[in-house]
C-alpha atoms as a PDB file:
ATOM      1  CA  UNK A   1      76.781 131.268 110.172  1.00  0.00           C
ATOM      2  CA  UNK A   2      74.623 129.262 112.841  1.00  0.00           C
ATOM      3  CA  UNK A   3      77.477 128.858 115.916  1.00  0.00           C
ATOM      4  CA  UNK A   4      76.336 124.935 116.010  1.00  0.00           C
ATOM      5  CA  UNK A   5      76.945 124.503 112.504  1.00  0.00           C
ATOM      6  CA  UNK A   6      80.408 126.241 112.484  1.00  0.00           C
ATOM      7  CA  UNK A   7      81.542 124.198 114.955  1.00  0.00           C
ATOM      8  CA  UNK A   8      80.700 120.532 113.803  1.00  0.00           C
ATOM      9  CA  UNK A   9      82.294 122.152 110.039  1.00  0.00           C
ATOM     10  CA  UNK A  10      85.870 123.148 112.010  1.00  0.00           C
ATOM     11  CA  UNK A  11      85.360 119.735 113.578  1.00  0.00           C
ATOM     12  CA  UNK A  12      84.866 118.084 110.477  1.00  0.00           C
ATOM     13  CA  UNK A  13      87.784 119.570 108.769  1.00  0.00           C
ATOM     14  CA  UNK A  14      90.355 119.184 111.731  1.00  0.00           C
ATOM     15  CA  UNK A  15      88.698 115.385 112.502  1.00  0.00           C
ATOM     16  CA  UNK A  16      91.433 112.533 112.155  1.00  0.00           C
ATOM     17  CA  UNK A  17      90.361 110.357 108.779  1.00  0.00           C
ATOM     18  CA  UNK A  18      88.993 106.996 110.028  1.00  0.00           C
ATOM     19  CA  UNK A  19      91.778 104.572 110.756  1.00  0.00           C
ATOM     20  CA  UNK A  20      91.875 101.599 108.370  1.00  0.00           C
ATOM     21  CA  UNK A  21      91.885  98.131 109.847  1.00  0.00           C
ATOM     22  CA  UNK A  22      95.356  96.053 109.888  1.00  0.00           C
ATOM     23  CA  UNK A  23      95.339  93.377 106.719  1.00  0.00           C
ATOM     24  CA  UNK A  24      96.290  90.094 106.782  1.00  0.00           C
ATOM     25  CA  UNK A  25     100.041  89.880 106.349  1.00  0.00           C
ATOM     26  CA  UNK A  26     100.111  88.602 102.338  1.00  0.00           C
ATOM     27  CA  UNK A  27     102.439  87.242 100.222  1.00  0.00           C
ATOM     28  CA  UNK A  28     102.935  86.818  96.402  1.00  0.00           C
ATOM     29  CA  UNK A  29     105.226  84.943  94.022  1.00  0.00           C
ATOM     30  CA  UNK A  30     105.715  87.109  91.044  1.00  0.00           C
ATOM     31  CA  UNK A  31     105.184  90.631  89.733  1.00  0.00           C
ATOM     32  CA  UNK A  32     102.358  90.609  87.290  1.00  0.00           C
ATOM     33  CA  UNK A  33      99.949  88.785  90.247  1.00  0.00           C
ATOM     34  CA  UNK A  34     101.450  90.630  92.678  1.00  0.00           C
ATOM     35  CA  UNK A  35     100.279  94.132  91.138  1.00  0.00           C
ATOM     36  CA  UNK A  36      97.055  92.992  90.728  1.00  0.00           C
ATOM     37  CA  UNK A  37      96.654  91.760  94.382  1.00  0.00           C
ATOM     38  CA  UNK A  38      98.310  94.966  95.200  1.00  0.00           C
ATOM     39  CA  UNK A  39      95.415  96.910  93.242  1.00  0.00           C
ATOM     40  CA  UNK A  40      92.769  94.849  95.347  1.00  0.00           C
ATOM     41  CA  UNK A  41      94.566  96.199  98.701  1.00  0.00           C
ATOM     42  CA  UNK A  42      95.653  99.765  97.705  1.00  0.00           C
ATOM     43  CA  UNK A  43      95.092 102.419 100.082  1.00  0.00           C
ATOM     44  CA  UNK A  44      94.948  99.450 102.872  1.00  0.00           C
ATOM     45  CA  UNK A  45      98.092  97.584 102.898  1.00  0.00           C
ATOM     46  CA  UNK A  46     101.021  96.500 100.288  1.00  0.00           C
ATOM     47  CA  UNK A  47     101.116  92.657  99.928  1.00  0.00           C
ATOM     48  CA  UNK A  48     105.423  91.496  99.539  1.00  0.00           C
ATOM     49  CA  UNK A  49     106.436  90.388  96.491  1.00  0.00           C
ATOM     50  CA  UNK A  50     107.937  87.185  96.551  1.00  0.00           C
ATOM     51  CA  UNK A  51     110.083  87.235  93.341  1.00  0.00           C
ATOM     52  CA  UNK A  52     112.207  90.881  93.022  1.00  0.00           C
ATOM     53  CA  UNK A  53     114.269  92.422  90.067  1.00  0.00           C
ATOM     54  CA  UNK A  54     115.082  90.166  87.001  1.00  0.00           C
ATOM     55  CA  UNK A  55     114.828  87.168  88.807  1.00  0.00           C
ATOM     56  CA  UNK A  56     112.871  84.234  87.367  1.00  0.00           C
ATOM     57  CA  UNK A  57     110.543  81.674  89.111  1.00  0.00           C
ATOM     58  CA  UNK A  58     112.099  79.136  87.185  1.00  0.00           C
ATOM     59  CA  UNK A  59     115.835  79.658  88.324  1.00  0.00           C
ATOM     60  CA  UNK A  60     114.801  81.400  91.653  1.00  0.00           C
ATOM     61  CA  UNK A  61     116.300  80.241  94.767  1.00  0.00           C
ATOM     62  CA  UNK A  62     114.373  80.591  98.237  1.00  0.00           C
ATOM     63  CA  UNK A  63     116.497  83.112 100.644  1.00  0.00           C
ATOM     64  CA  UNK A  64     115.529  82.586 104.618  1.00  0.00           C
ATOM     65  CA  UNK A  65     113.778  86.012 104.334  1.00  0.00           C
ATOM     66  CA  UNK A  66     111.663  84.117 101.647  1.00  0.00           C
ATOM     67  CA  UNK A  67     110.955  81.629 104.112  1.00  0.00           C
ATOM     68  CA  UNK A  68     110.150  83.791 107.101  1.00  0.00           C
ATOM     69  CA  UNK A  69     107.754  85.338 105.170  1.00  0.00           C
ATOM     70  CA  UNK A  70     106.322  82.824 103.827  1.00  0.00           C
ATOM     71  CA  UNK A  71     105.873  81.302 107.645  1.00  0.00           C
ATOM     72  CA  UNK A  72     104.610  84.621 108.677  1.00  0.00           C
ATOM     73  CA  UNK A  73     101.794  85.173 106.065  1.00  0.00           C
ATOM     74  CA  UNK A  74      98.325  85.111 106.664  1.00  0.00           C
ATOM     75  CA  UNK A  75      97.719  84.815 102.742  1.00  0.00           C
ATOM     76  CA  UNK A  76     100.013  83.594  99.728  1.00  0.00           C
ATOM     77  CA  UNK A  77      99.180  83.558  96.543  1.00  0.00           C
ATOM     78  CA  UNK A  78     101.217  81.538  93.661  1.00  0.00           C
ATOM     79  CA  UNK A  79     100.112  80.896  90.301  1.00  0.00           C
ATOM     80  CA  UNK A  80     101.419  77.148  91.254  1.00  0.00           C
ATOM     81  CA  UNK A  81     101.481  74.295  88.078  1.00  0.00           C
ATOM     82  CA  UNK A  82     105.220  74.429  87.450  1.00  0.00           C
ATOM     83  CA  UNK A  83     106.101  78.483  87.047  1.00  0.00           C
ATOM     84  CA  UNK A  84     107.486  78.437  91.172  1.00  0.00           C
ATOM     85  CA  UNK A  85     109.156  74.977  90.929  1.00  0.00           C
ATOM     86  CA  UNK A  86     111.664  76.457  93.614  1.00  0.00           C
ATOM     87  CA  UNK A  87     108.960  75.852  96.121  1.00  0.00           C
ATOM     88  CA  UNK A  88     108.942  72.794  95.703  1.00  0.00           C
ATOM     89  CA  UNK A  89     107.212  70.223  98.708  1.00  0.00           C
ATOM     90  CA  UNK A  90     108.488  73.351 100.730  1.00  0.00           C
ATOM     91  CA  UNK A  91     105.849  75.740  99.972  1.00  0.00           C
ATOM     92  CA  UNK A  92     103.283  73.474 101.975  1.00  0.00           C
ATOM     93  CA  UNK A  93     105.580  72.847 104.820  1.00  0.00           C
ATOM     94  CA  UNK A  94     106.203  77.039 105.529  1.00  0.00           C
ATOM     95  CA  UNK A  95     102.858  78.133 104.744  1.00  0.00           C
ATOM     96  CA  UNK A  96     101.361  76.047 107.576  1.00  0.00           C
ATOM     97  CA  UNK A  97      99.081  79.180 109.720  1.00  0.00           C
ATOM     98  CA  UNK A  98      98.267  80.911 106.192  1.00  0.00           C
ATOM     99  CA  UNK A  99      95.845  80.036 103.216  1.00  0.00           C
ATOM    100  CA  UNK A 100      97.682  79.312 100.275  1.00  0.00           C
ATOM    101  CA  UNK A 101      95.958  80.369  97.236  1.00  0.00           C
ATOM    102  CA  UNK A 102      97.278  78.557  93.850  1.00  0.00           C
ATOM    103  CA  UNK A 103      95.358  80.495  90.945  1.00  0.00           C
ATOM    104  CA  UNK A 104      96.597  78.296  88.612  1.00  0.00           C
ATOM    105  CA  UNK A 105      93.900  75.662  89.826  1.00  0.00           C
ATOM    106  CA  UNK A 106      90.911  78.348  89.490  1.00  0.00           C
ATOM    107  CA  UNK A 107      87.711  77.681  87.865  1.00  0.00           C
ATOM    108  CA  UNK A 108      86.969  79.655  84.747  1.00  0.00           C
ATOM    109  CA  UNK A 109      90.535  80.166  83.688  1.00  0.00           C
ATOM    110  CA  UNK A 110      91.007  80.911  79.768  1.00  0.00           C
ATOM    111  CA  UNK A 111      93.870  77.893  78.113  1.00  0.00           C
ATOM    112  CA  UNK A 112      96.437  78.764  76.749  1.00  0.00           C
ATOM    113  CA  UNK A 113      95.806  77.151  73.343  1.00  0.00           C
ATOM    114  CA  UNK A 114      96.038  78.461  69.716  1.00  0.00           C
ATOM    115  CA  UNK A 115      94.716  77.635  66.454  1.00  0.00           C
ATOM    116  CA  UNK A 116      97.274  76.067  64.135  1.00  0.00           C
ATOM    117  CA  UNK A 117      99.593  75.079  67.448  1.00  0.00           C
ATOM    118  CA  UNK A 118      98.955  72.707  70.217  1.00  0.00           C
ATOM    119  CA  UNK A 119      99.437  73.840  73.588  1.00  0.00           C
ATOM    120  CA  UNK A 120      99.140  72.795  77.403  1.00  0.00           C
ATOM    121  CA  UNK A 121      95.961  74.058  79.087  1.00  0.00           C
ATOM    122  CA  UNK A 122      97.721  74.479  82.367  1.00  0.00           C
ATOM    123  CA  UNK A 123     100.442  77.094  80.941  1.00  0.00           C
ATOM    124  CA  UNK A 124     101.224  78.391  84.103  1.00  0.00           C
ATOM    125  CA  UNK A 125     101.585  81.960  82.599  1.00  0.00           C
ATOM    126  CA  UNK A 126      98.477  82.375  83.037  1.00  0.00           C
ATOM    127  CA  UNK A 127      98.257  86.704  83.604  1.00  0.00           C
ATOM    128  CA  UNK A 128      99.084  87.147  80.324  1.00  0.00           C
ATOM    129  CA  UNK A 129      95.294  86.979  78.914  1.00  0.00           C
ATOM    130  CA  UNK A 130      93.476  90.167  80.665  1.00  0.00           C
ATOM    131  CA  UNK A 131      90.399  87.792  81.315  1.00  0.00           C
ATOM    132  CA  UNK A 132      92.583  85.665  83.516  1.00  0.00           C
ATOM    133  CA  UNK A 133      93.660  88.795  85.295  1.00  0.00           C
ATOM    134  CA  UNK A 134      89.796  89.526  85.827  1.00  0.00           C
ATOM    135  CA  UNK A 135      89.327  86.116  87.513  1.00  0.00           C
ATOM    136  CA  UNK A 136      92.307  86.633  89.727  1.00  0.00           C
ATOM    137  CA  UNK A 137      91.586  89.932  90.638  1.00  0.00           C
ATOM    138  CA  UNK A 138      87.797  88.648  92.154  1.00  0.00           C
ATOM    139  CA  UNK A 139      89.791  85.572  93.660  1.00  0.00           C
ATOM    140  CA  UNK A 140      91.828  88.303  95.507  1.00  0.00           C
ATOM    141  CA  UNK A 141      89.024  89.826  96.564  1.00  0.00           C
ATOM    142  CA  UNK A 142      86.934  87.323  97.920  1.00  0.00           C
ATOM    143  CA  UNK A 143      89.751  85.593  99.870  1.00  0.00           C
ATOM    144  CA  UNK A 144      91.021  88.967 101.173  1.00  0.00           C
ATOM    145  CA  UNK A 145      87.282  89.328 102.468  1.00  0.00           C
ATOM    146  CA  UNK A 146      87.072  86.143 104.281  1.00  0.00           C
ATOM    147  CA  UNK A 147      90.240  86.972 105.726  1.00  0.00           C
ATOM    148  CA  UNK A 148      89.045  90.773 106.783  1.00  0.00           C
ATOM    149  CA  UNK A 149      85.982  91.686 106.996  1.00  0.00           C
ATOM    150  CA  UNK A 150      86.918  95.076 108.609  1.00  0.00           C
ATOM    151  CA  UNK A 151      88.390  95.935 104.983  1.00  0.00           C
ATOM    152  CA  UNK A 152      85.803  93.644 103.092  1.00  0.00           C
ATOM    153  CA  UNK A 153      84.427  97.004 101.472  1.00  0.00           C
ATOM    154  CA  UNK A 154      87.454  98.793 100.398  1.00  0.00           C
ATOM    155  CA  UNK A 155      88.588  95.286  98.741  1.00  0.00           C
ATOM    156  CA  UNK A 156      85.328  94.978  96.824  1.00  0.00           C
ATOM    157  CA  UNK A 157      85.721  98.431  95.526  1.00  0.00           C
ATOM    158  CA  UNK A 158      89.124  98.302  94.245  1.00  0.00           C
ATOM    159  CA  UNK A 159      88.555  95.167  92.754  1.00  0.00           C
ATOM    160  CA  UNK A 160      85.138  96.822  91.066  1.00  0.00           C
ATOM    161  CA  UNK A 161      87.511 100.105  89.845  1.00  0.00           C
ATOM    162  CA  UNK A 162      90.507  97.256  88.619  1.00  0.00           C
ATOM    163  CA  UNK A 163      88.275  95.102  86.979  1.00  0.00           C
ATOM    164  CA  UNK A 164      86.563  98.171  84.448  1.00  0.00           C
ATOM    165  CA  UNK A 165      90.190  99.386  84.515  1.00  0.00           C
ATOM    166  CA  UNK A 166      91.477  95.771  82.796  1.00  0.00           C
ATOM    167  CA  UNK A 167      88.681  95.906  80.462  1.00  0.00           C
ATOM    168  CA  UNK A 168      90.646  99.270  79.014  1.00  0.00           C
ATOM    169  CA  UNK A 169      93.939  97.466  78.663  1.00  0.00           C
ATOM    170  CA  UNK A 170      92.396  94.927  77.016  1.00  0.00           C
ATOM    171  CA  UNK A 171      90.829  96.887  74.395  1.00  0.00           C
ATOM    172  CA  UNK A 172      93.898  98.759  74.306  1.00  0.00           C
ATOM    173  CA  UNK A 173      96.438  95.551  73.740  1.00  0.00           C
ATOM    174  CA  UNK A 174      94.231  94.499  70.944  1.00  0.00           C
ATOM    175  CA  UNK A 175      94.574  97.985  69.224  1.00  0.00           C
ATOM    176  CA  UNK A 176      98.425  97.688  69.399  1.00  0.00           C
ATOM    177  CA  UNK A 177      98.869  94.213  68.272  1.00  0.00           C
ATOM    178  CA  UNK A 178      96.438  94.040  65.281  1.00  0.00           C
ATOM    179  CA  UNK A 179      99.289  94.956  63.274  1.00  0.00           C
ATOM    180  CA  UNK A 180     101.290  91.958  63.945  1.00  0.00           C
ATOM    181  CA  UNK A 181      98.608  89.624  63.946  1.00  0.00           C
ATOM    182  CA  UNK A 182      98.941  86.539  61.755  1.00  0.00           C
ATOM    183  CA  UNK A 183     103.034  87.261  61.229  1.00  0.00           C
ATOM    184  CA  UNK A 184     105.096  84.078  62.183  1.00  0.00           C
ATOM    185  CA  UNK A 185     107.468  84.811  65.196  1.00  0.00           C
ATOM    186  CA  UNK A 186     109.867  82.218  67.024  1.00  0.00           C
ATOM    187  CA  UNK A 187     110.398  82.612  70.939  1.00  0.00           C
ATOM    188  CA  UNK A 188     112.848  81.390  73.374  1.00  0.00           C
ATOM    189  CA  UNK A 189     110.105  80.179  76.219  1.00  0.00           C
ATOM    190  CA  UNK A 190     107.248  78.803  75.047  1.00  0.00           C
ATOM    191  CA  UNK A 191     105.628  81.136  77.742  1.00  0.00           C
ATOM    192  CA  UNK A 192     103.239  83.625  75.870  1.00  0.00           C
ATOM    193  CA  UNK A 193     100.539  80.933  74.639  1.00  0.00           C
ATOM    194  CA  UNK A 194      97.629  83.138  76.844  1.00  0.00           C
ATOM    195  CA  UNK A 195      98.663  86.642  75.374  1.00  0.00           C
ATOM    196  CA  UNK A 196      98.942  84.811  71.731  1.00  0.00           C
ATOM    197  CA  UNK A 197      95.049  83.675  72.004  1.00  0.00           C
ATOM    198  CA  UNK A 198      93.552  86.235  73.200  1.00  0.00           C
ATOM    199  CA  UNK A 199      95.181  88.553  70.230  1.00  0.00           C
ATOM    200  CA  UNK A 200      95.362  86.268  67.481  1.00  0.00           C
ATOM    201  CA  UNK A 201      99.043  86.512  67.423  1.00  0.00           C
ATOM    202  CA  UNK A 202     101.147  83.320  65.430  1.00  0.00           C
ATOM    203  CA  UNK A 203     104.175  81.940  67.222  1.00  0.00           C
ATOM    204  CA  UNK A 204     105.525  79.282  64.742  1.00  0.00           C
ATOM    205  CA  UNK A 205     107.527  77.909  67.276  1.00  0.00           C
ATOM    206  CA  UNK A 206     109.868  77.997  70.692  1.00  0.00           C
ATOM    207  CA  UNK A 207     112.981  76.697  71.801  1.00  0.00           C
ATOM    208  CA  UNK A 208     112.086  75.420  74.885  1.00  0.00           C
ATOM    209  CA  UNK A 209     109.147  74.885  77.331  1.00  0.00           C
ATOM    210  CA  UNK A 210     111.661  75.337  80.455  1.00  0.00           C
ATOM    211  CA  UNK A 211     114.394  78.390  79.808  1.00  0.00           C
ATOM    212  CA  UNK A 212     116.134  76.428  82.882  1.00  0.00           C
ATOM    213  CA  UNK A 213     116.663  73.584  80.199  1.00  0.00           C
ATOM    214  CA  UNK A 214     118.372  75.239  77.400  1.00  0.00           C
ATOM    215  CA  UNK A 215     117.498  72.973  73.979  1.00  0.00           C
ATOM    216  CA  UNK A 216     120.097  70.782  72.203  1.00  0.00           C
ATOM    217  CA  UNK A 217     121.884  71.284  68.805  1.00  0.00           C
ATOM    218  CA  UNK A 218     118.797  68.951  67.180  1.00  0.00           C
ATOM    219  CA  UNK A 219     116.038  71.121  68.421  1.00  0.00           C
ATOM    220  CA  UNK A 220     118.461  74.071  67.379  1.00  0.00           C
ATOM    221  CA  UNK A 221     118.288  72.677  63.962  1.00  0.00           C
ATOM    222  CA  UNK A 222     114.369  72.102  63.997  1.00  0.00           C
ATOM    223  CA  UNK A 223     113.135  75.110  65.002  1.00  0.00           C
ATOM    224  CA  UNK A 224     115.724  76.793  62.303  1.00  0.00           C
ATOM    225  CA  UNK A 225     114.047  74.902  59.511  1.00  0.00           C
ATOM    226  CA  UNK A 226     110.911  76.146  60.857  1.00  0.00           C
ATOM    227  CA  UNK A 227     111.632  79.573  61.193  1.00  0.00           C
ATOM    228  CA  UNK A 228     112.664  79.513  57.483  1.00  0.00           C
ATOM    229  CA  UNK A 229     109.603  77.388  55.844  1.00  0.00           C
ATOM    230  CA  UNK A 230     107.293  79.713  57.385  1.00  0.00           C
ATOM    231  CA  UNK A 231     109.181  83.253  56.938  1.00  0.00           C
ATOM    232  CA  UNK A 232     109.301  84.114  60.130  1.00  0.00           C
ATOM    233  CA  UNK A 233     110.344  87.670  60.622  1.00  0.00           C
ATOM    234  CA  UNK A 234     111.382  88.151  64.101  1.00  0.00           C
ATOM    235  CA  UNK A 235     112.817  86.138  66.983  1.00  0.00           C
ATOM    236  CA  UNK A 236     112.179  87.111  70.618  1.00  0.00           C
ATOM    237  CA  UNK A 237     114.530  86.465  73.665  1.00  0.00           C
ATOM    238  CA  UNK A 238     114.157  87.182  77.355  1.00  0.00           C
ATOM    239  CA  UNK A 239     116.037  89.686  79.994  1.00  0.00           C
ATOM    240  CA  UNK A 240     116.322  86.907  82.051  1.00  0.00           C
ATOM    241  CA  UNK A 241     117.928  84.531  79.841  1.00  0.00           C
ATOM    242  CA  UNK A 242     121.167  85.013  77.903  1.00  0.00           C
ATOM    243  CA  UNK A 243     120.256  85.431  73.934  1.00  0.00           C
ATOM    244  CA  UNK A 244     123.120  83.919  72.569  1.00  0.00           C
ATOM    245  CA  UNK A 245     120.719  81.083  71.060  1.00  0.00           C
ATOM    246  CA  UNK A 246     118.702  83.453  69.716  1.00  0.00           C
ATOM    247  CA  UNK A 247     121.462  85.290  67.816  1.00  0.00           C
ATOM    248  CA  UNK A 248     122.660  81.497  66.713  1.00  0.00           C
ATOM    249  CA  UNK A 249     119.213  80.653  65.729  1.00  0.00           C
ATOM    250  CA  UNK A 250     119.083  83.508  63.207  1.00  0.00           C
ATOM    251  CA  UNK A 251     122.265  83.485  62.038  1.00  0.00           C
ATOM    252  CA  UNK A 252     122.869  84.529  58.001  1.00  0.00           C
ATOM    253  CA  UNK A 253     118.865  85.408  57.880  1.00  0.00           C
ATOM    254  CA  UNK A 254     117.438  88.758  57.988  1.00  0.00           C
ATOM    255  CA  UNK A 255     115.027  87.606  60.822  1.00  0.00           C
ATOM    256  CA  UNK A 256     115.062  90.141  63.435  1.00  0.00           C
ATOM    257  CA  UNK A 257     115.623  90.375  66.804  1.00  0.00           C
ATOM    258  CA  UNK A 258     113.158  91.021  69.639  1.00  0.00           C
ATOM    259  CA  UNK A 259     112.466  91.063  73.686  1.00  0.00           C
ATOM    260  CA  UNK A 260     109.521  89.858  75.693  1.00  0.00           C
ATOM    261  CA  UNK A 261     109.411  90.183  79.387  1.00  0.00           C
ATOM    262  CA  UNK A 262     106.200  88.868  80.673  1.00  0.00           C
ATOM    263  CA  UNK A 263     107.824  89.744  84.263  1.00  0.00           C
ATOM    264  CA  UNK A 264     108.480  92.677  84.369  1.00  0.00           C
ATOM    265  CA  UNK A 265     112.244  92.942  84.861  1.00  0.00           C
ATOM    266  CA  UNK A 266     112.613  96.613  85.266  1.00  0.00           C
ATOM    267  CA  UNK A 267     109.598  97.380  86.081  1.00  0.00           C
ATOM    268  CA  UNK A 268     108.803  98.892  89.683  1.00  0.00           C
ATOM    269  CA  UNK A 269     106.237  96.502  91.604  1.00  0.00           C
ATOM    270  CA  UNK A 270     102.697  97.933  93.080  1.00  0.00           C
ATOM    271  CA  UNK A 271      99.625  98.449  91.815  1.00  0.00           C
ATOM    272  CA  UNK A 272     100.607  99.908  88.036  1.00  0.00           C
ATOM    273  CA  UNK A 273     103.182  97.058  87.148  1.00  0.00           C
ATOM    274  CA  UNK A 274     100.803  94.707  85.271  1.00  0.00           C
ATOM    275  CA  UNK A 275      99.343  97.681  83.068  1.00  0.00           C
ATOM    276  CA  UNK A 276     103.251  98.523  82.074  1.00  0.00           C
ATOM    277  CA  UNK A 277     104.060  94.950  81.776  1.00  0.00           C
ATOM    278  CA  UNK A 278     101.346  94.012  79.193  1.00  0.00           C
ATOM    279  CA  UNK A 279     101.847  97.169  77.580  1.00  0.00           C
ATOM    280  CA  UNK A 280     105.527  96.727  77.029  1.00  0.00           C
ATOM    281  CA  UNK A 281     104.633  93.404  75.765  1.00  0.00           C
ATOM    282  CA  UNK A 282     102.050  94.187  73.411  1.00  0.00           C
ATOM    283  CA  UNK A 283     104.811  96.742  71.988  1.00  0.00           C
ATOM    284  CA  UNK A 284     107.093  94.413  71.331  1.00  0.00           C
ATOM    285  CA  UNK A 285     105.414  92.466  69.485  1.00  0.00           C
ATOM    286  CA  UNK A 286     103.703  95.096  67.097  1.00  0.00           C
ATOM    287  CA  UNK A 287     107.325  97.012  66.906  1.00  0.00           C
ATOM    288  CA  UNK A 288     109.358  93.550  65.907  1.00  0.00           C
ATOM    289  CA  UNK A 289     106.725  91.994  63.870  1.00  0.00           C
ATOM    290  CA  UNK A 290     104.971  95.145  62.186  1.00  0.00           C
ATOM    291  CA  UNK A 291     108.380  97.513  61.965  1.00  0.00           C
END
């Protein structure tokens, strides 16, 4: 082999890889956002997750390592509307050097609306429809490039490879719900409004809007009538809320009982926690309502 070329090969091979560029310290609120930001920064830096474990955003309380955090980041991203009421007026006051990012407010965003069922366009829930994810996912992007150029490629990239990756999931969901399409269900939190749209799935009716206000005897009652005009076959609760409505709600019926966790509860965080969250939703569904 030519000596010159020999050498600039063992160089090659023994050459340190080129060093990546510090990010922007960034912060997120809750799990399913936070793994898709995460998927827009892989292989340059891990963004914290706001929210850990079980915990909801609607019962959360703010810990001083919360707030440091917050007061340290560069970026934060909350869906915003009323999911991370904990915030509060706070959220403006700590995030004072950083850009806050509330997705919730984006342009383009699918509602949450369903035919046969009114519903708030501003559901706050708003990862649950894969489209949704899309848009947040080039939000990510484009803010993470104004804040670094230095890593302006690598985000572009990943959000390129994330975006064609969604588009599989989606497909995917709709495979493993069509079996439960069109088959009344009753849920704790009217939370799923995004996910029920995009599928075609039929929630006859919820509980509450807020699981941090449980409902009274009389909407008890209501939604029990419901559930039996319409034949609804399953009931879903939540790992974050205690199901001991649920089991009252179905009480003497053969209705069955079901789990949605559009969190993530025990779920690890990073870049693969929104594919296994929608997932493990769409399965819950199709097993309670198709089983």
């Amino acid at each position: 082999m030519n000596k010159p070329i020999y050498l600039f090969l063992a160089w090659a091979l023994t050459a340190p890889a080129p060093a990546v560029a510090a990010a922007p310290p960034v912060v997120v609120s809750v799990k399913p956002v936070h793994s898709l930001v995460a998927g827009v920064m892989e292989g340059i830096a891990p963004p914290r997750l706001l929210i850990t474990g079980g915990a909801s955003p609607h019962t959360y309380s703010l810990k001083p390592s919360d707030a440091r955090a917050l007061a340290q980041a560069k970026i934060v991203f909350v869906v915003g509307g009323a999911l991370e009421s904990f915030l509060g007026k706070a959220l403006g006051a700590l995030v004072q050097g950083g850009r806050l990012v509330e997705l919730a407010t984006l342009p383009g965003l699918a509602p949450a609306g369903r035919a046969g069922r009114d519903r708030d366009s501003m559901d706050p829930h708003i990862w649950l429809d894969v489209a949704n994810a899309k848009v947040i996912v080039a939000t990510a992007a484009r803010v993470l490039e104004d804040a670094d150029a230095a890593n302006g490629r690598r985000y572009a990239a990943n959000a390129k490879r994330l975006s064609a990756r969604l588009d599989g999931l989606d497909a995917e969901l709709a495979r493993i719900v069509a079996p439960a399409k069109d088959i009344p269900y009753v849920v704790f939190h009217d939370a799923y409004g995004h996910f029920e749209r995009r599928y075609g799935l039929a929630a006859a009716a919820a509980l509450t809007v807020n699981p941090a206000r449980p409902p009274g005897a009389r909407r008890l009652s209501e939604v029990r009538r419901a559930m039996v005009a319409m034949g609804v076959r399953c009931a879903f609760g939540e790992p974050q809320f205690r199901p001991t409505l649920i089991d009252t709600l179905i009480e003497d019926t053969a209705v069955k009982v079901g789990v949605l966790d559009a969190l993530g509860a025990t779920v690890p965080p990073g870049p693969d926690a929104y594919f296994r969250i929608m997932r493990d939703l769409a399965r819950a569904f199709a097993g309670c309502l198709s089983g």
